[in-house]
PDB file of N, CA and C in Angstrom:
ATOM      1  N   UNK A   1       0.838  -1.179   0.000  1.00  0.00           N
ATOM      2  CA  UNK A   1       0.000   0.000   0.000  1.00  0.00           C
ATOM      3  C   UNK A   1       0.889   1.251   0.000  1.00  0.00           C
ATOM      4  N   UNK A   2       1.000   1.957  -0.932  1.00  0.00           N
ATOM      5  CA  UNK A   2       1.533   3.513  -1.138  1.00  0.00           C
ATOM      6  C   UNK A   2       0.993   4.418   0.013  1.00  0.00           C
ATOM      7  N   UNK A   3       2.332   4.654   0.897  1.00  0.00           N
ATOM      8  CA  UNK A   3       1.825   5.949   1.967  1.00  0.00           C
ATOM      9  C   UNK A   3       1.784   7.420   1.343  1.00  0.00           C
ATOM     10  N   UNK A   4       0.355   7.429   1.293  1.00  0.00           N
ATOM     11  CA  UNK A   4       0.557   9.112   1.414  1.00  0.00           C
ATOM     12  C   UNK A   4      -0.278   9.443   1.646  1.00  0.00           C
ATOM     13  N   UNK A   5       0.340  11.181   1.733  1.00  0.00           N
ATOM     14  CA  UNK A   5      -0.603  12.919   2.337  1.00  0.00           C
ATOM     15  C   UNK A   5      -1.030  13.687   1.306  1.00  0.00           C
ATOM     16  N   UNK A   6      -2.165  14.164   1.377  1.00  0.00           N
ATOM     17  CA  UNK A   6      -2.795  15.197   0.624  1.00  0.00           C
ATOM     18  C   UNK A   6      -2.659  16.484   1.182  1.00  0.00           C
ATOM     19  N   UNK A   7      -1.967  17.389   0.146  1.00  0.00           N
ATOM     20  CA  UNK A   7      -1.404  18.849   1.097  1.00  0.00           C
ATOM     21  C   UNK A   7      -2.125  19.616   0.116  1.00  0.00           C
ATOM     22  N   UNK A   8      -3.282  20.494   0.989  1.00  0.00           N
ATOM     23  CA  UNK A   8      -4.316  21.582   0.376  1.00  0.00           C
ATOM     24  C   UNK A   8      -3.231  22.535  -0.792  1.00  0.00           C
ATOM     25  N   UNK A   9      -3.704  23.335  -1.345  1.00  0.00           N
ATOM     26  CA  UNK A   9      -2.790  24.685  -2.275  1.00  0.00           C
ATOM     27  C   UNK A   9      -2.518  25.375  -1.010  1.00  0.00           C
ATOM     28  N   UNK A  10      -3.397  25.542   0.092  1.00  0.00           N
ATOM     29  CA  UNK A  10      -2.916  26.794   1.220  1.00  0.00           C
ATOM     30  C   UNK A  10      -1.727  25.822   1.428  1.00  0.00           C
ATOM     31  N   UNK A  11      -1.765  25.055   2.115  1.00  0.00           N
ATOM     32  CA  UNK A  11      -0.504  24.404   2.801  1.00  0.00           C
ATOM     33  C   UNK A  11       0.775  24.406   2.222  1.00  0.00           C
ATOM     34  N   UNK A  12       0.323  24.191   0.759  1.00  0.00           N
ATOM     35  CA  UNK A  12       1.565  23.810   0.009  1.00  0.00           C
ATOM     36  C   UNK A  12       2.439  25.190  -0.526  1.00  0.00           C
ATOM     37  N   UNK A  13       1.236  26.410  -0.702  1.00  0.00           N
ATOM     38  CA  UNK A  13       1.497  27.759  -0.820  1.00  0.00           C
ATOM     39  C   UNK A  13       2.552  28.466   0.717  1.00  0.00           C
ATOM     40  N   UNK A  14       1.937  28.326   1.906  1.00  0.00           N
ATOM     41  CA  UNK A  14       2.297  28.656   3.197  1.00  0.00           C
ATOM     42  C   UNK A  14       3.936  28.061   3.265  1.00  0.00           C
ATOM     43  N   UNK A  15       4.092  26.653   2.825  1.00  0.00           N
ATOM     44  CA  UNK A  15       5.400  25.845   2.942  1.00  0.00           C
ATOM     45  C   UNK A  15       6.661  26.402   2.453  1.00  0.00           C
ATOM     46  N   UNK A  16       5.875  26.621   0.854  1.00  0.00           N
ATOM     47  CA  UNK A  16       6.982  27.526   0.062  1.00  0.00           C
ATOM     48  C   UNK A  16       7.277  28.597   0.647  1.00  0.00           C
ATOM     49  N   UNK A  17       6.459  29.862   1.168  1.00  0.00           N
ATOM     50  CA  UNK A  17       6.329  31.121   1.588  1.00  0.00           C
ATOM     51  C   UNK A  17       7.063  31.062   2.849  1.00  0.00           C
ATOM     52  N   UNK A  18       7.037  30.284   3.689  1.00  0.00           N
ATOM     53  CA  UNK A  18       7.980  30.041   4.777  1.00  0.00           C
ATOM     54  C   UNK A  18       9.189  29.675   4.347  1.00  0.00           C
ATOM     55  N   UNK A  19       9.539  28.471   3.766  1.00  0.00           N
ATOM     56  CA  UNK A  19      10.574  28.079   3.180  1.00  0.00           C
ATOM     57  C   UNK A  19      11.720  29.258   2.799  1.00  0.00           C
ATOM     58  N   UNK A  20      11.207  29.438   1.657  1.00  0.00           N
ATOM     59  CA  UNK A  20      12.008  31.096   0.945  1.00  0.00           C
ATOM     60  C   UNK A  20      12.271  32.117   2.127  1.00  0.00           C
ATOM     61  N   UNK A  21      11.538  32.145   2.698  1.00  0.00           N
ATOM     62  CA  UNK A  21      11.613  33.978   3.889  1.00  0.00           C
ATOM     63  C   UNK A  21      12.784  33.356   4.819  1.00  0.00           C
ATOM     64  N   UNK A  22      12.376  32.179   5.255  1.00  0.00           N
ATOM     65  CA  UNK A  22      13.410  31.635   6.633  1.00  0.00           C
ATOM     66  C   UNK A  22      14.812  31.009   5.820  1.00  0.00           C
ATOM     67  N   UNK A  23      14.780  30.626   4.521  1.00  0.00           N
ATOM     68  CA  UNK A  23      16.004  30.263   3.621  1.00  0.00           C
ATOM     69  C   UNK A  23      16.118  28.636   4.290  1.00  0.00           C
ATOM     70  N   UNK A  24      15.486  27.955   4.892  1.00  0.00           N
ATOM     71  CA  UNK A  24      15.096  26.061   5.069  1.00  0.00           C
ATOM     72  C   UNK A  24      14.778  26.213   3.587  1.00  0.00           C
ATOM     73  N   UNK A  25      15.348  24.440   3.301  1.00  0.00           N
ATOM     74  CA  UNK A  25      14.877  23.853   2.039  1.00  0.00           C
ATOM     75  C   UNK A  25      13.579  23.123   2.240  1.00  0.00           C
ATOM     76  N   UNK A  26      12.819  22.744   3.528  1.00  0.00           N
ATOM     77  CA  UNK A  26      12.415  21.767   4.017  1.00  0.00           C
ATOM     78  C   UNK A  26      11.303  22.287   5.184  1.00  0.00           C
ATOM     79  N   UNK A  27       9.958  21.682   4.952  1.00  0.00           N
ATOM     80  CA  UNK A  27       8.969  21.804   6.204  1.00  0.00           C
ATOM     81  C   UNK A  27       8.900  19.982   6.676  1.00  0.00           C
ATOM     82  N   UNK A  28       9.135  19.983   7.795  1.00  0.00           N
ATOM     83  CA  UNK A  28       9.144  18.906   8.396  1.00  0.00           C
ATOM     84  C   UNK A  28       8.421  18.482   9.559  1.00  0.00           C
ATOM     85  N   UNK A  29       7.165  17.201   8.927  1.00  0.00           N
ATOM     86  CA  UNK A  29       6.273  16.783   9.396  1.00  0.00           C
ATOM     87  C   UNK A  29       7.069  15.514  10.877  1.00  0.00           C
ATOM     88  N   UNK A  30       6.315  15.702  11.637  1.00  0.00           N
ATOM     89  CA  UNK A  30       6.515  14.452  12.696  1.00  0.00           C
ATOM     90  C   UNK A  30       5.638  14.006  13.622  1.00  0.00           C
ATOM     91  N   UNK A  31       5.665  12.819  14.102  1.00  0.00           N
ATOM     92  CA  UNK A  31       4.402  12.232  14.947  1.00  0.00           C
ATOM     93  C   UNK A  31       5.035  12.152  15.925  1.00  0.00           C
ATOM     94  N   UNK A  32       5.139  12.396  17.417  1.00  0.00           N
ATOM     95  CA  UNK A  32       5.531  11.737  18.698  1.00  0.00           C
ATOM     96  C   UNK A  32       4.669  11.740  19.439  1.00  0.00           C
ATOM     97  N   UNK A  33       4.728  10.867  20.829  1.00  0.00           N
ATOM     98  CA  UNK A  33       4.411  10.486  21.775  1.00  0.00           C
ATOM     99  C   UNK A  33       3.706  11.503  22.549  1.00  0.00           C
ATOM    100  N   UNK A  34       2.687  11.695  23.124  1.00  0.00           N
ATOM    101  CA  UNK A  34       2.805  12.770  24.446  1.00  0.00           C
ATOM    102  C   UNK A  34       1.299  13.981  23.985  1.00  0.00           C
ATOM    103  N   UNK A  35       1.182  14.937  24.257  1.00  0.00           N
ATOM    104  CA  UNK A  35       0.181  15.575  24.286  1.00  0.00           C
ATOM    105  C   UNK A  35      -1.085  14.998  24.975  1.00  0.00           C
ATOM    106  N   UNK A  36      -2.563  15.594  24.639  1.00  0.00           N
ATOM    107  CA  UNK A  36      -3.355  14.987  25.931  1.00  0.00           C
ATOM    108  C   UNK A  36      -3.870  14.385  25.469  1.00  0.00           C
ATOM    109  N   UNK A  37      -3.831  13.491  24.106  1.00  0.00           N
ATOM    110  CA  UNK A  37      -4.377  12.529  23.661  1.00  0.00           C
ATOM    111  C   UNK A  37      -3.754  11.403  22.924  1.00  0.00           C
ATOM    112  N   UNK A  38      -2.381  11.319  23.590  1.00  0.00           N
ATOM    113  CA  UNK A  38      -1.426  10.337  23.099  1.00  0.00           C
ATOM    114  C   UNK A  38      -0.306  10.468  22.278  1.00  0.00           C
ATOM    115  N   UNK A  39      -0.835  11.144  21.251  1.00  0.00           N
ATOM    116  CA  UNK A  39       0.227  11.424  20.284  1.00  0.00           C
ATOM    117  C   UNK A  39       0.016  12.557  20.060  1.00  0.00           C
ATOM    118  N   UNK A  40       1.164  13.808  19.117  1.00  0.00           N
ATOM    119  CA  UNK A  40       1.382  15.015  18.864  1.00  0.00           C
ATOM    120  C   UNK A  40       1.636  15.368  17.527  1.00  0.00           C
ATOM    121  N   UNK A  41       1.211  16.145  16.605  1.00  0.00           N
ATOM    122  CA  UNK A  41       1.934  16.676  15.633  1.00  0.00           C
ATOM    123  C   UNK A  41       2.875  17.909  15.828  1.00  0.00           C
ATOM    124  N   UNK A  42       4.307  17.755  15.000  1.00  0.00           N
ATOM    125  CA  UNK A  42       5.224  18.682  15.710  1.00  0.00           C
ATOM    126  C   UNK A  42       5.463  19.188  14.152  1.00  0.00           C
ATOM    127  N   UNK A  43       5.439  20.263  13.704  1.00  0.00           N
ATOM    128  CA  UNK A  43       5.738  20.803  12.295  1.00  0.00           C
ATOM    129  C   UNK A  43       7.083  21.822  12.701  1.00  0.00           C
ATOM    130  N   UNK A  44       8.378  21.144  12.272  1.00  0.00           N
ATOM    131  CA  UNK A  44       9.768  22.133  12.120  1.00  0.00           C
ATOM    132  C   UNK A  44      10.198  22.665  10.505  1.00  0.00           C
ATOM    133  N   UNK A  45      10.995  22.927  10.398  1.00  0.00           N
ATOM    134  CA  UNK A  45      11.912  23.165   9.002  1.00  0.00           C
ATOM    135  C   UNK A  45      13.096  22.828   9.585  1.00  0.00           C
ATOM    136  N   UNK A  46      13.808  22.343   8.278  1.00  0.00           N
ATOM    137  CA  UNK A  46      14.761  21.309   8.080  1.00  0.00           C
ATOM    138  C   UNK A  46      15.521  21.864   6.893  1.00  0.00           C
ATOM    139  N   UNK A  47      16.807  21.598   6.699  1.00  0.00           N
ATOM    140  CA  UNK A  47      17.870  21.676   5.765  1.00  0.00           C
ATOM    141  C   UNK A  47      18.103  20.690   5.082  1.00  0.00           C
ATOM    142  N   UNK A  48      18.074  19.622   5.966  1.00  0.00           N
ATOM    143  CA  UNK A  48      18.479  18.235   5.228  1.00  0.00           C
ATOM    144  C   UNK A  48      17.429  16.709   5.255  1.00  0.00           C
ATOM    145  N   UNK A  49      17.271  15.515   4.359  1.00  0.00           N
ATOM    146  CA  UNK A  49      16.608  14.843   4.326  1.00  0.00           C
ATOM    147  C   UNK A  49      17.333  13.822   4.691  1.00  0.00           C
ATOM    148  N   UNK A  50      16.581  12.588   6.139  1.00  0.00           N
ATOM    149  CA  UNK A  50      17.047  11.049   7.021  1.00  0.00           C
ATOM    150  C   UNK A  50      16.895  10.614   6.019  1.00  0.00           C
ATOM    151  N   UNK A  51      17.927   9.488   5.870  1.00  0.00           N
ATOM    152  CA  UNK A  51      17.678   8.348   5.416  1.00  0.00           C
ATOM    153  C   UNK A  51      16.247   7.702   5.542  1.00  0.00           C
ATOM    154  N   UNK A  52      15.629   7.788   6.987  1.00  0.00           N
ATOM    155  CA  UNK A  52      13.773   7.149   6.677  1.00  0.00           C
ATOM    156  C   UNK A  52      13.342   8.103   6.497  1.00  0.00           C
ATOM    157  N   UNK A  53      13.395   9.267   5.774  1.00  0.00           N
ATOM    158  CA  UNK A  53      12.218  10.161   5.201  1.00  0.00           C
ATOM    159  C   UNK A  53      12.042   9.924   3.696  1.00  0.00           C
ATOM    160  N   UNK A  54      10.511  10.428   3.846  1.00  0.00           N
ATOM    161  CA  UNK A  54       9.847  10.099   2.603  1.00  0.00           C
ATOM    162  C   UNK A  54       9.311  11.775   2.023  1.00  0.00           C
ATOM    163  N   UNK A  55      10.068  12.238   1.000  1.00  0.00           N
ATOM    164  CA  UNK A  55       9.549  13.585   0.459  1.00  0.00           C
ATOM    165  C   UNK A  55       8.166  13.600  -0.135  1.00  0.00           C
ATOM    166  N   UNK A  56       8.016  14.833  -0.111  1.00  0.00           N
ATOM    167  CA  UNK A  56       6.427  15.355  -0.710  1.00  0.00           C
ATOM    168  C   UNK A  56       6.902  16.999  -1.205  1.00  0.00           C
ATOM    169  N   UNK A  57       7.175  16.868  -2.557  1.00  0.00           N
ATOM    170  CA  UNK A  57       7.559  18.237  -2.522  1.00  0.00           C
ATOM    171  C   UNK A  57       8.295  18.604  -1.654  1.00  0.00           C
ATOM    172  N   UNK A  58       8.404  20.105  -1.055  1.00  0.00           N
ATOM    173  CA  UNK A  58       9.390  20.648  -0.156  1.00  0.00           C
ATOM    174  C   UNK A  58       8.771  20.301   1.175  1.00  0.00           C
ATOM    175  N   UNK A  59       8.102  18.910   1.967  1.00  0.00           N
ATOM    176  CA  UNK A  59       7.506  18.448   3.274  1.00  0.00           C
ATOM    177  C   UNK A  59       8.322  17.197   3.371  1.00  0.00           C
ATOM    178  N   UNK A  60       8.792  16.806   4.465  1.00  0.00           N
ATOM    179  CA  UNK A  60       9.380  15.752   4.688  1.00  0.00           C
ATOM    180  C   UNK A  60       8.635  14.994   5.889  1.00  0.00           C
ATOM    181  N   UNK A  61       8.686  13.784   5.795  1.00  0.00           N
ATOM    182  CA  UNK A  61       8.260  13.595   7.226  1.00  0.00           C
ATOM    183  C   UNK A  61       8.732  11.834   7.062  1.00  0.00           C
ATOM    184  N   UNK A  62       8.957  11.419   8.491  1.00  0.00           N
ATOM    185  CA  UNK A  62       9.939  10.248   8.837  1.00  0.00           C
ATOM    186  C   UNK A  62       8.928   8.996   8.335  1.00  0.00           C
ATOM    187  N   UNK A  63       9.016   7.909   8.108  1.00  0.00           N
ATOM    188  CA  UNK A  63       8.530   6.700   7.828  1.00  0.00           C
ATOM    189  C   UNK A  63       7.863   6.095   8.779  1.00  0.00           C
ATOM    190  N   UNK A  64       8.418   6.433  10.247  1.00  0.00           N
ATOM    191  CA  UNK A  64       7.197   5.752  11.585  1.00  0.00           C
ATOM    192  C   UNK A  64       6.115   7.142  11.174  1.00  0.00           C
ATOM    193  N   UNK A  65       6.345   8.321  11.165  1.00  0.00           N
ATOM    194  CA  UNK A  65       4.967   9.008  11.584  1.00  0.00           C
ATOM    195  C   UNK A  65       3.982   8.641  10.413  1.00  0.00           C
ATOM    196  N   UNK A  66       4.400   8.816   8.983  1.00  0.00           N
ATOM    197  CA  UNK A  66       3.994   8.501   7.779  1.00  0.00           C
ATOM    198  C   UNK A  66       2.834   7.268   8.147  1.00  0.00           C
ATOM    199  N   UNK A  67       3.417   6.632   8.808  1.00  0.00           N
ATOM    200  CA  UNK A  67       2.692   5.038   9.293  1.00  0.00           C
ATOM    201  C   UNK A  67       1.414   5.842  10.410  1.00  0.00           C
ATOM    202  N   UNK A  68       1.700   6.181  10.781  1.00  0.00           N
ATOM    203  CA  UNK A  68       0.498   6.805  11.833  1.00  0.00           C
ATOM    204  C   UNK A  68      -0.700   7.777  11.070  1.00  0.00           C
ATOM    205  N   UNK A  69      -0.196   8.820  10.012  1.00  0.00           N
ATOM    206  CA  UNK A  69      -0.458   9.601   9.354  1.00  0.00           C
ATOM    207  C   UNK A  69      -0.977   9.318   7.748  1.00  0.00           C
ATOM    208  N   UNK A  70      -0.565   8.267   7.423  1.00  0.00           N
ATOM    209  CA  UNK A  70      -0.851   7.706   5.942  1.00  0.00           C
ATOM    210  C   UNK A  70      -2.683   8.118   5.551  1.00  0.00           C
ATOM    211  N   UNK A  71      -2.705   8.821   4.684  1.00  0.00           N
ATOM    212  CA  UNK A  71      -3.801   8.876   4.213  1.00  0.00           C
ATOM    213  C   UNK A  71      -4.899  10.576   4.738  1.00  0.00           C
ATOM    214  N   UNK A  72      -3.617  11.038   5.056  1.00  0.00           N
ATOM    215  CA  UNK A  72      -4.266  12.308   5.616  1.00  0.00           C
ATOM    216  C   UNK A  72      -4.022  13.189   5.124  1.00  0.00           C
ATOM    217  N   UNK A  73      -5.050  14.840   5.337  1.00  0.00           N
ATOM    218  CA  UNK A  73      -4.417  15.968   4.703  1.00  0.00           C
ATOM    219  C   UNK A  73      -3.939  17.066   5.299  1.00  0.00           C
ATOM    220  N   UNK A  74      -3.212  17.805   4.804  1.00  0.00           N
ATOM    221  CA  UNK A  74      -2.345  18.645   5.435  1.00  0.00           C
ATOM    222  C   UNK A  74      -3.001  19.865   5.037  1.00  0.00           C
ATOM    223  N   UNK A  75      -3.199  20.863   5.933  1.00  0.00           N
ATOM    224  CA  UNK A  75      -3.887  22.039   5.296  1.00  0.00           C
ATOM    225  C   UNK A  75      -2.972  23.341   5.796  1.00  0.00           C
ATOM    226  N   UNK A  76      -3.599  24.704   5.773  1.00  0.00           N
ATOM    227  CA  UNK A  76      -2.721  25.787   6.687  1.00  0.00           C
ATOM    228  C   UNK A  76      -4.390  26.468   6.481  1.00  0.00           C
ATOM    229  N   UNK A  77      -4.630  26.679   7.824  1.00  0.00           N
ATOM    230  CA  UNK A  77      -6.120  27.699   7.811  1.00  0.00           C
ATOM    231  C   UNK A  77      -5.380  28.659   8.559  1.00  0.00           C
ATOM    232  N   UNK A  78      -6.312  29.708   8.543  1.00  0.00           N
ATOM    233  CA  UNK A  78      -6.282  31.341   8.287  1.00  0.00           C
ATOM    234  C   UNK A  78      -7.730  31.562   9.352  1.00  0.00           C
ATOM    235  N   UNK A  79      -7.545  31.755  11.006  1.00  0.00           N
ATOM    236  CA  UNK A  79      -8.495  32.377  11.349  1.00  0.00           C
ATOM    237  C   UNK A  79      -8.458  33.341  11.790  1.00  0.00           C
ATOM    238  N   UNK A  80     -10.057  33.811  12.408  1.00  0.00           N
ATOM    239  CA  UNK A  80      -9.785  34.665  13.550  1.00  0.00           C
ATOM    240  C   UNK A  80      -8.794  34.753  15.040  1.00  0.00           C
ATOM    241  N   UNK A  81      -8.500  33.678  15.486  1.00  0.00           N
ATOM    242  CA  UNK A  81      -8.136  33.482  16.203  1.00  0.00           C
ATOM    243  C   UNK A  81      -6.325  33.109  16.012  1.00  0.00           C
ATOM    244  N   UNK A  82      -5.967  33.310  14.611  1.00  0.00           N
ATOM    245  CA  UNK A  82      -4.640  32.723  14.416  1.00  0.00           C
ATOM    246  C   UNK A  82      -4.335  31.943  13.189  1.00  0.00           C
ATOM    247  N   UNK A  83      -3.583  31.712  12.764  1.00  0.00           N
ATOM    248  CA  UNK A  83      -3.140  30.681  11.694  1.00  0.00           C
ATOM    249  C   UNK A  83      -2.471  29.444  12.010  1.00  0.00           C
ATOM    250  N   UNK A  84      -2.675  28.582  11.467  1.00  0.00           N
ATOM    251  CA  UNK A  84      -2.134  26.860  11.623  1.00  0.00           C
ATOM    252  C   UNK A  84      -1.763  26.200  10.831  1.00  0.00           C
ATOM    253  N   UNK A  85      -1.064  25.482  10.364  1.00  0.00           N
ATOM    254  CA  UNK A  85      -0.999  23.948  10.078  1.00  0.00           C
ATOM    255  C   UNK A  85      -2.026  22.921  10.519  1.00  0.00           C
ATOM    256  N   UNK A  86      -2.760  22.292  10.031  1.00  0.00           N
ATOM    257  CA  UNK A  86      -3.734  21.131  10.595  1.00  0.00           C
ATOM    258  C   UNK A  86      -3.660  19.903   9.636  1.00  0.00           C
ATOM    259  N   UNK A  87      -3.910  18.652  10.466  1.00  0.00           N
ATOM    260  CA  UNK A  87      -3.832  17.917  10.047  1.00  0.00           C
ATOM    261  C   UNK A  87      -5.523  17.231   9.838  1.00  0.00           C
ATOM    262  N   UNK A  88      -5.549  16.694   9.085  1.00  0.00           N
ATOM    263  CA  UNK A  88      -7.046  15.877   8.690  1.00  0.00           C
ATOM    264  C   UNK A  88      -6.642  14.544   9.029  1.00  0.00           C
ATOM    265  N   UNK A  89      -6.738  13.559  10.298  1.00  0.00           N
ATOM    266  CA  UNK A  89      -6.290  12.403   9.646  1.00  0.00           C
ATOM    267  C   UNK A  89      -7.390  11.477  10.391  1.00  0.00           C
ATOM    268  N   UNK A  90      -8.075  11.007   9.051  1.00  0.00           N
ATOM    269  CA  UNK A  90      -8.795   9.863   9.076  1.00  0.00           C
ATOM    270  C   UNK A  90      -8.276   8.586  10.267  1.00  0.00           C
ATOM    271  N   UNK A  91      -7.418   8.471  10.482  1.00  0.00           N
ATOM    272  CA  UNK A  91      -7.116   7.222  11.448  1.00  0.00           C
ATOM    273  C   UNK A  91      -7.752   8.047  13.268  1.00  0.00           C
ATOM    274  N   UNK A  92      -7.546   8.806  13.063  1.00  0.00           N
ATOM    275  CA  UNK A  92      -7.570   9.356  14.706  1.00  0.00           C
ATOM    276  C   UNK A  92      -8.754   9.335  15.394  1.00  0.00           C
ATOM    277  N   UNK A  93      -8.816   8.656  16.070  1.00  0.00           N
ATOM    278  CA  UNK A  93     -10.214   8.274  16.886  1.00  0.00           C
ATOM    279  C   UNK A  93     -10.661   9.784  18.058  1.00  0.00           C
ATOM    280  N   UNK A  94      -9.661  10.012  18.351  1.00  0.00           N
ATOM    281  CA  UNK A  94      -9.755  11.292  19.409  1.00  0.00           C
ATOM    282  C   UNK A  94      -8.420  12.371  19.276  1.00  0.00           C
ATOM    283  N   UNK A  95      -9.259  13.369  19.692  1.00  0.00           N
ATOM    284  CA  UNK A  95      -8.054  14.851  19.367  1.00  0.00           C
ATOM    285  C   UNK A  95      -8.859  16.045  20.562  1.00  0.00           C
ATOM    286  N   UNK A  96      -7.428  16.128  20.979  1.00  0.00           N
ATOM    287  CA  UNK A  96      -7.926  17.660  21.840  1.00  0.00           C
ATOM    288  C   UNK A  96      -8.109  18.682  21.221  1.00  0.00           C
ATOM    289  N   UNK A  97      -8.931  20.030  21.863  1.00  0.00           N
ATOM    290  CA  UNK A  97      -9.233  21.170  21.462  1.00  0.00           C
ATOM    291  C   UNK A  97      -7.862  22.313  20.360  1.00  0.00           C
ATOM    292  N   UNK A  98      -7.145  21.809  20.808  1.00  0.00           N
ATOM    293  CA  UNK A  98      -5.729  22.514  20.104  1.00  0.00           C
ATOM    294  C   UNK A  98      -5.547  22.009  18.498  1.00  0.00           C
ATOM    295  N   UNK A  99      -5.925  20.804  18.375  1.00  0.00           N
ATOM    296  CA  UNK A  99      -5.781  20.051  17.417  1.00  0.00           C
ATOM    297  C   UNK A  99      -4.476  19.359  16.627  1.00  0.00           C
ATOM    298  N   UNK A 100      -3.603  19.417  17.802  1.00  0.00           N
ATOM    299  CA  UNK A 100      -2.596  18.648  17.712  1.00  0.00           C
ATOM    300  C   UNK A 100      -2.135  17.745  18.386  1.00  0.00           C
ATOM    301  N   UNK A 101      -3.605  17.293  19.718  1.00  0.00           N
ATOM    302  CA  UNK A 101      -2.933  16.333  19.854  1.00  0.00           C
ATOM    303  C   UNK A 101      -4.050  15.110  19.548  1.00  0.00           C
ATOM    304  N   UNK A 102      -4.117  13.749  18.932  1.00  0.00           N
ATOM    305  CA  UNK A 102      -4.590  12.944  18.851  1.00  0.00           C
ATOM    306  C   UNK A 102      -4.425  11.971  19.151  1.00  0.00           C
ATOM    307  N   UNK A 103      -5.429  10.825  19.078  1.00  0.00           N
ATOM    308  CA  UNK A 103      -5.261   9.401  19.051  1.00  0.00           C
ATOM    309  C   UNK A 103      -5.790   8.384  18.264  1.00  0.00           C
ATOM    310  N   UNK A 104      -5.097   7.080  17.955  1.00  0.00           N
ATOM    311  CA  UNK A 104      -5.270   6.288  16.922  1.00  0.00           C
ATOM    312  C   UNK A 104      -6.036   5.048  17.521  1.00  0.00           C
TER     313      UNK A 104
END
């Protein structure tokens, strides 16, 4: 089964636009442990690509989170309250109010 993410035009627009201003080659996706619903999404920039990463355009993200994350979309919304990165991911049974942290 082919892992992958669906990244909105905002997201993929926002990536570049960050990318260029901060001079990273790289937005870098990751899954860890912890937050109040088990697991976390952590979005950095990066210079360089692991050996277990799997590219998407200028998004990288490691091969365990990919596995947690497979089949989801990546967006960047624009509110009142702030701007984000969000993730859509169909596997997650539960997510706190912040929306980064979930569970599978």
């Amino acid at each position: 089964m082919e892992k992958k993410l669906e990244f909105t035009d905002s997201a993929n627009n926002q990536i570049d636009k960050i990318t260029k201003r901060d001079g990273k080659k790289y937005f870098r996706i990751a899954v860890e442990g912890g937050g109040c619903s088990g697991f976390k999404y952590i979005f950095t920039f990066d210079d360089k690509i692991e050996k277990d990463d799997v590219l998407f355009n200028k998004a990288v993200i490691d091969k365990q989170s990919l596995e947690i994350i497979a089949g989801s979309t990546v967006d960047f919304k624009k509110e009142m309250i702030g701007e984000s990165f969000t993730i859509n991911n169909p596997k997650a049974s539960a997510s706190c109010g912040c929306g980064l942290s979930f569970s599978v």
